[in-house]
N, C-alpha and C. Protein backbone atom coordinates (compact mmCIF):
# COMPACT_ATOMS: atom_id res chain seq x y z
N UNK A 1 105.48 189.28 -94.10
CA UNK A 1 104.42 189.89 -94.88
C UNK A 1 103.09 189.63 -94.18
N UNK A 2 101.81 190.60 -94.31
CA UNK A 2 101.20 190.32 -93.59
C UNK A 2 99.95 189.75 -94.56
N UNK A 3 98.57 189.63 -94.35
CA UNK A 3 97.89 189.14 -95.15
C UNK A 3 96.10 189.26 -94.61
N UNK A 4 95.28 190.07 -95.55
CA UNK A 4 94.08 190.25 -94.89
C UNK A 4 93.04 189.16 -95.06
N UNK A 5 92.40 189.46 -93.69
CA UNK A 5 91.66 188.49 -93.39
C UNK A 5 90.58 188.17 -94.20
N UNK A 6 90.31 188.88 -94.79
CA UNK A 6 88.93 189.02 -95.28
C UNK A 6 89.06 188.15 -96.67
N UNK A 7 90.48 188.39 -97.63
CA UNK A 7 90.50 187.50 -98.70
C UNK A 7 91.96 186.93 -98.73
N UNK A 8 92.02 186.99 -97.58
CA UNK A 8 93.93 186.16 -97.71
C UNK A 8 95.14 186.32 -98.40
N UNK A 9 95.03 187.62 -99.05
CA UNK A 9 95.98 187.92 -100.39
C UNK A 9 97.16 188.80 -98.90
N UNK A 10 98.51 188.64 -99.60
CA UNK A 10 98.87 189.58 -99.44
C UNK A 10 99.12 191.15 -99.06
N UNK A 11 99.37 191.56 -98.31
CA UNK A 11 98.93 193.15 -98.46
C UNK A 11 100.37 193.72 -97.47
N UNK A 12 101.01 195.12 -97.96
CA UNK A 12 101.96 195.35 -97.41
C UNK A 12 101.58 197.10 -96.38
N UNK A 13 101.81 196.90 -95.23
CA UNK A 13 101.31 197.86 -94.08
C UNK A 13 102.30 199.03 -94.07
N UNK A 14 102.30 200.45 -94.24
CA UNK A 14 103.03 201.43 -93.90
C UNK A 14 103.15 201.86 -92.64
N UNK A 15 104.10 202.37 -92.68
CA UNK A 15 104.09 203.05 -90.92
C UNK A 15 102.93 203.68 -90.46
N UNK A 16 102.05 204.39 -91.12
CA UNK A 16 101.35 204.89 -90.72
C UNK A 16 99.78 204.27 -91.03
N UNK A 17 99.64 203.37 -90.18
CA UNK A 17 98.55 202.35 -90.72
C UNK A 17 97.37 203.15 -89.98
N UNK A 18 96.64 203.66 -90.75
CA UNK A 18 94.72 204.12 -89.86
C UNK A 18 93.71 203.68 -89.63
N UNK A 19 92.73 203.51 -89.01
CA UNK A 19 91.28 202.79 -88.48
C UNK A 19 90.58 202.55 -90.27
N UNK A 20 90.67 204.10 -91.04
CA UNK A 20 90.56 203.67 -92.29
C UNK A 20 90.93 203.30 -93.44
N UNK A 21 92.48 202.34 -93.02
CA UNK A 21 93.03 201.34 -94.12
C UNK A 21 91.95 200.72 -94.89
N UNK A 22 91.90 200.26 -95.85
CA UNK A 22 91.58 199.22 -96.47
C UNK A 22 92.34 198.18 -97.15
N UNK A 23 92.12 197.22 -98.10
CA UNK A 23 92.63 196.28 -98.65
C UNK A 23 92.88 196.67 -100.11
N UNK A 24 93.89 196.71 -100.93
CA UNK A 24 93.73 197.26 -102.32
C UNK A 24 93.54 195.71 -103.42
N UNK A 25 93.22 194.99 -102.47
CA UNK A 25 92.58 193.74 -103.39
C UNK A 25 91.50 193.81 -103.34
N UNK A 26 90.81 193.62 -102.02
CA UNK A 26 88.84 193.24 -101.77
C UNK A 26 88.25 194.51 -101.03
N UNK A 27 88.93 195.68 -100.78
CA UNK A 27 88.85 196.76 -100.58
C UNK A 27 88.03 197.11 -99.34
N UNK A 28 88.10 195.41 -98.23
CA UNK A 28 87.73 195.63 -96.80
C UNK A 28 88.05 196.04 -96.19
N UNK A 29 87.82 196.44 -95.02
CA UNK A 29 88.73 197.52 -93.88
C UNK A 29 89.55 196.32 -93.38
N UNK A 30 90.60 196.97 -92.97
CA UNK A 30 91.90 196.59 -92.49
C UNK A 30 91.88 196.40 -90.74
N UNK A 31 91.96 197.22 -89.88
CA UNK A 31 91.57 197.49 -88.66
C UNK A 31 90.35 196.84 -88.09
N UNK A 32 90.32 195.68 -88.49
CA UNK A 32 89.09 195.15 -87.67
C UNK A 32 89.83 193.72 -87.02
N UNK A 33 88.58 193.15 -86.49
CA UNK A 33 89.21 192.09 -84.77
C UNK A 33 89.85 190.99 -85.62
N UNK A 34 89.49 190.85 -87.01
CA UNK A 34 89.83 189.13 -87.32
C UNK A 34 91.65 189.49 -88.00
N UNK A 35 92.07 190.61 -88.16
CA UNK A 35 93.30 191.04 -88.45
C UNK A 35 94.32 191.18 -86.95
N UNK A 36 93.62 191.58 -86.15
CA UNK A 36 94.16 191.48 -85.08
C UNK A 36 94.85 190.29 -84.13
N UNK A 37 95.77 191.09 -83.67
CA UNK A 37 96.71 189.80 -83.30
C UNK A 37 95.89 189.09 -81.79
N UNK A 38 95.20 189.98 -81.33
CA UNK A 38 94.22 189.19 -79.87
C UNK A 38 93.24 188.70 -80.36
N UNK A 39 92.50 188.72 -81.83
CA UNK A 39 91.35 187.75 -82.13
C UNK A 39 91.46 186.57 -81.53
N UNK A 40 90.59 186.22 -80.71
CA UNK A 40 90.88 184.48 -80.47
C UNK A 40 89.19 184.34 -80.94
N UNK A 41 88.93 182.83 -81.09
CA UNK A 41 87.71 182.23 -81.26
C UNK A 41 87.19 181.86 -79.64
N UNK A 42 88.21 181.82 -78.94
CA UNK A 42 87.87 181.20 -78.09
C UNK A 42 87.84 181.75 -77.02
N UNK A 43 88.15 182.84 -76.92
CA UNK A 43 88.42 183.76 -75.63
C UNK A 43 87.18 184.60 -75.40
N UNK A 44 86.91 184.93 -74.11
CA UNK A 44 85.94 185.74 -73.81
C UNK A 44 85.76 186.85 -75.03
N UNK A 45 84.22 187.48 -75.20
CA UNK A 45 84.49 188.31 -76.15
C UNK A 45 85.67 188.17 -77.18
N UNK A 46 86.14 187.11 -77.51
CA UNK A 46 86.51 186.99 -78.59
C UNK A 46 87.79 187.62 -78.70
N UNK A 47 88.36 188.22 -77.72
CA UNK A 47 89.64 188.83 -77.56
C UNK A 47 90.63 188.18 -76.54
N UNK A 48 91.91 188.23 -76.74
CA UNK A 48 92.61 187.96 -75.89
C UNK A 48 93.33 189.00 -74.95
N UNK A 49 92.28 190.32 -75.23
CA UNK A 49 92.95 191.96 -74.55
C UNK A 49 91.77 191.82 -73.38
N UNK A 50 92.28 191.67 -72.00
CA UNK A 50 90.96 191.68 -71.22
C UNK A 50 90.77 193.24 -70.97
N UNK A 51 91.21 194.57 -71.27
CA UNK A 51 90.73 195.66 -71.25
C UNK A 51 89.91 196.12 -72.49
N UNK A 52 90.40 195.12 -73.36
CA UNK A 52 89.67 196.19 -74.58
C UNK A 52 87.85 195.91 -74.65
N UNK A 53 87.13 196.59 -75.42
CA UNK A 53 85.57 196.74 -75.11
C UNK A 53 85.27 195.53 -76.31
N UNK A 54 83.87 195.32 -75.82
CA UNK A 54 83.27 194.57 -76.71
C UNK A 54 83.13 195.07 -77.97
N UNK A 55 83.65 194.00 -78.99
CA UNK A 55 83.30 195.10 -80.63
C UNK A 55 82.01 193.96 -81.16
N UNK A 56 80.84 194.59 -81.52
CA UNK A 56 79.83 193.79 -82.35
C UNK A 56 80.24 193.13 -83.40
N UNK A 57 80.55 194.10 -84.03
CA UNK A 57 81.51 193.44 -85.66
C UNK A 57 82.83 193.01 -85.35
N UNK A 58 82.80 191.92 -86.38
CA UNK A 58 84.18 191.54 -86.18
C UNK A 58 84.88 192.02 -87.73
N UNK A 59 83.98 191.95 -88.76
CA UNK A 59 84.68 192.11 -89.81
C UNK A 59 84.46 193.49 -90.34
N UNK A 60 84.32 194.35 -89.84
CA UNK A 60 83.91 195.96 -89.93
C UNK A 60 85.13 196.76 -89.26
N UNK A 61 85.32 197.88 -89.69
CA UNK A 61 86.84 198.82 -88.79
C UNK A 61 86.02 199.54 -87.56
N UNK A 62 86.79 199.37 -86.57
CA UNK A 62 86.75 199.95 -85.27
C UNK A 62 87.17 200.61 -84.99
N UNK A 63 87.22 201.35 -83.48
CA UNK A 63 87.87 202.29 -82.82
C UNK A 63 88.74 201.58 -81.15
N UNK A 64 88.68 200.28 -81.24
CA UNK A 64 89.68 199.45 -80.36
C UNK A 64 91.01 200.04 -80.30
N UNK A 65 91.34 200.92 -78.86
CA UNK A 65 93.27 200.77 -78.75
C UNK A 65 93.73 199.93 -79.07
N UNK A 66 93.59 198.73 -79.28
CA UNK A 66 94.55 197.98 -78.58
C UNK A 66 94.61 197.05 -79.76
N UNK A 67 94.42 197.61 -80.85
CA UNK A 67 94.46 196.88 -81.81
C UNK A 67 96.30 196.56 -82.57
N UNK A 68 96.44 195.36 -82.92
CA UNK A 68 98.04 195.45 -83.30
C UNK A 68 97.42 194.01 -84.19
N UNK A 69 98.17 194.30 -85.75
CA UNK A 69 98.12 194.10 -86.79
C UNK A 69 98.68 192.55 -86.45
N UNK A 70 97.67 191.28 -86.81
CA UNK A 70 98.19 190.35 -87.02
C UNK A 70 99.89 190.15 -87.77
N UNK A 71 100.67 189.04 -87.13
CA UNK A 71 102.13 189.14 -88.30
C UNK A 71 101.78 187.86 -89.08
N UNK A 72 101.92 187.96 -90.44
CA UNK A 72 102.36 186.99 -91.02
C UNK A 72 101.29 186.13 -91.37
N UNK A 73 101.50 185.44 -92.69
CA UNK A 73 100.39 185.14 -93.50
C UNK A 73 100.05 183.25 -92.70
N UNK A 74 101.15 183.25 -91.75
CA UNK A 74 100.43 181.89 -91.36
C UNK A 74 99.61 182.13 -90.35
N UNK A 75 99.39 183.24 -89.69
CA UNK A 75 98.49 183.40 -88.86
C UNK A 75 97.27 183.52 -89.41
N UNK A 76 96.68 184.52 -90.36
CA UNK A 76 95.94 185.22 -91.09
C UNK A 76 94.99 183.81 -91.32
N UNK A 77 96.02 183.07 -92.14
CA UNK A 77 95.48 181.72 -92.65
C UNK A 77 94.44 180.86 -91.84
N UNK A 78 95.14 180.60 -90.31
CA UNK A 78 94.73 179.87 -88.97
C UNK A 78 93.46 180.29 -88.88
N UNK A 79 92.82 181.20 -89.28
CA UNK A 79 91.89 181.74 -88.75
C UNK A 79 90.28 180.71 -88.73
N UNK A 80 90.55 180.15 -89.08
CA UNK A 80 89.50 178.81 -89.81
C UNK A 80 89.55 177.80 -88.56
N UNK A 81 89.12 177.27 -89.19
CA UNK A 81 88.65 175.86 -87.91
C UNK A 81 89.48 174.49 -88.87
N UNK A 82 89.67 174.45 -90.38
CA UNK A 82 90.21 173.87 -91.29
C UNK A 82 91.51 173.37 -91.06
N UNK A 83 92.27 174.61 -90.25
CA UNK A 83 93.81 174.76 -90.60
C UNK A 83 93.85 173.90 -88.78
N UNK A 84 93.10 174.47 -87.71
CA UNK A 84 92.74 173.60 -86.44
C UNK A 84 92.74 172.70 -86.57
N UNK A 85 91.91 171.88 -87.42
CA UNK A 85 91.68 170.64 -87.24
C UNK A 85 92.84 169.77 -87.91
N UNK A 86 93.48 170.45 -88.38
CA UNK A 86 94.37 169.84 -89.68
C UNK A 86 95.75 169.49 -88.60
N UNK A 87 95.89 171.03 -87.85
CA UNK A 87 97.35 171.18 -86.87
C UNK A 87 96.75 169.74 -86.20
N UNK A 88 95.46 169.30 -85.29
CA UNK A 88 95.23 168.84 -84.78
C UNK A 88 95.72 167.51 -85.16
N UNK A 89 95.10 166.96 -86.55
CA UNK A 89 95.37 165.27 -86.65
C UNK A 89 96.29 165.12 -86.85
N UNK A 90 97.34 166.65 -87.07
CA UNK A 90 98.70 165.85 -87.64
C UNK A 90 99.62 165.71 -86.35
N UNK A 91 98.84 165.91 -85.01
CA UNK A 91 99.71 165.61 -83.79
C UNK A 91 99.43 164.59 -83.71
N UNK A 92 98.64 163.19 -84.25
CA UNK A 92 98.20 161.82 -83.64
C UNK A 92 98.98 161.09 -85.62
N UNK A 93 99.74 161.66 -85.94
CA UNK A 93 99.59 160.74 -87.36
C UNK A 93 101.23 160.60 -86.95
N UNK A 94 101.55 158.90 -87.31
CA UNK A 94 103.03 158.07 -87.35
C UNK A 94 104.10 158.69 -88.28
């Protein structure tokens, strides 16, 4: 199941997913970088697609190819620095 970024709920994707999806919970666009499976925080421009273009917004819908729908609500979740730091201490705890 997948899960939007914007309010973390649930949300189920049809085959035919468009630039103007939205969310039928918080009714944000769907198609933007923080749903995307190349969002990184940490990567150049913020992507892990080195062809795709710079997007200003991250939480706004685009016109990026190369966009492909985050999987799965533990990713969605990661998106924080919270869930980082958390993976983090629990690699040093007995």
């Amino acid at each position: 199941m997948n899960a939007c970024a914007l309010c973390r709920k649930e949300i189920e994707l049809d085959a035919y997913f468009s630039r103007k999806a939205t969310c039928p919970h918080c009714g944000g666009d769907l198609h933007i970088c923080l749903n995307c499976r190349f969002y990184s925080e940490t990567a150049h421009n913020k992507c892990r697609e080195p062809k795709a273009e710079f997007q200003r917004t991250r939480d706004r819908a685009n016109f990026c190819d190369f966009f492909s729908y985050r999987e799965g609500m533990a990713q969605a979740a990661d998106l924080g620095t919270d869930a980082a730091r958390r993976r983090f201490d629990d690699l040093f705890k007995k």
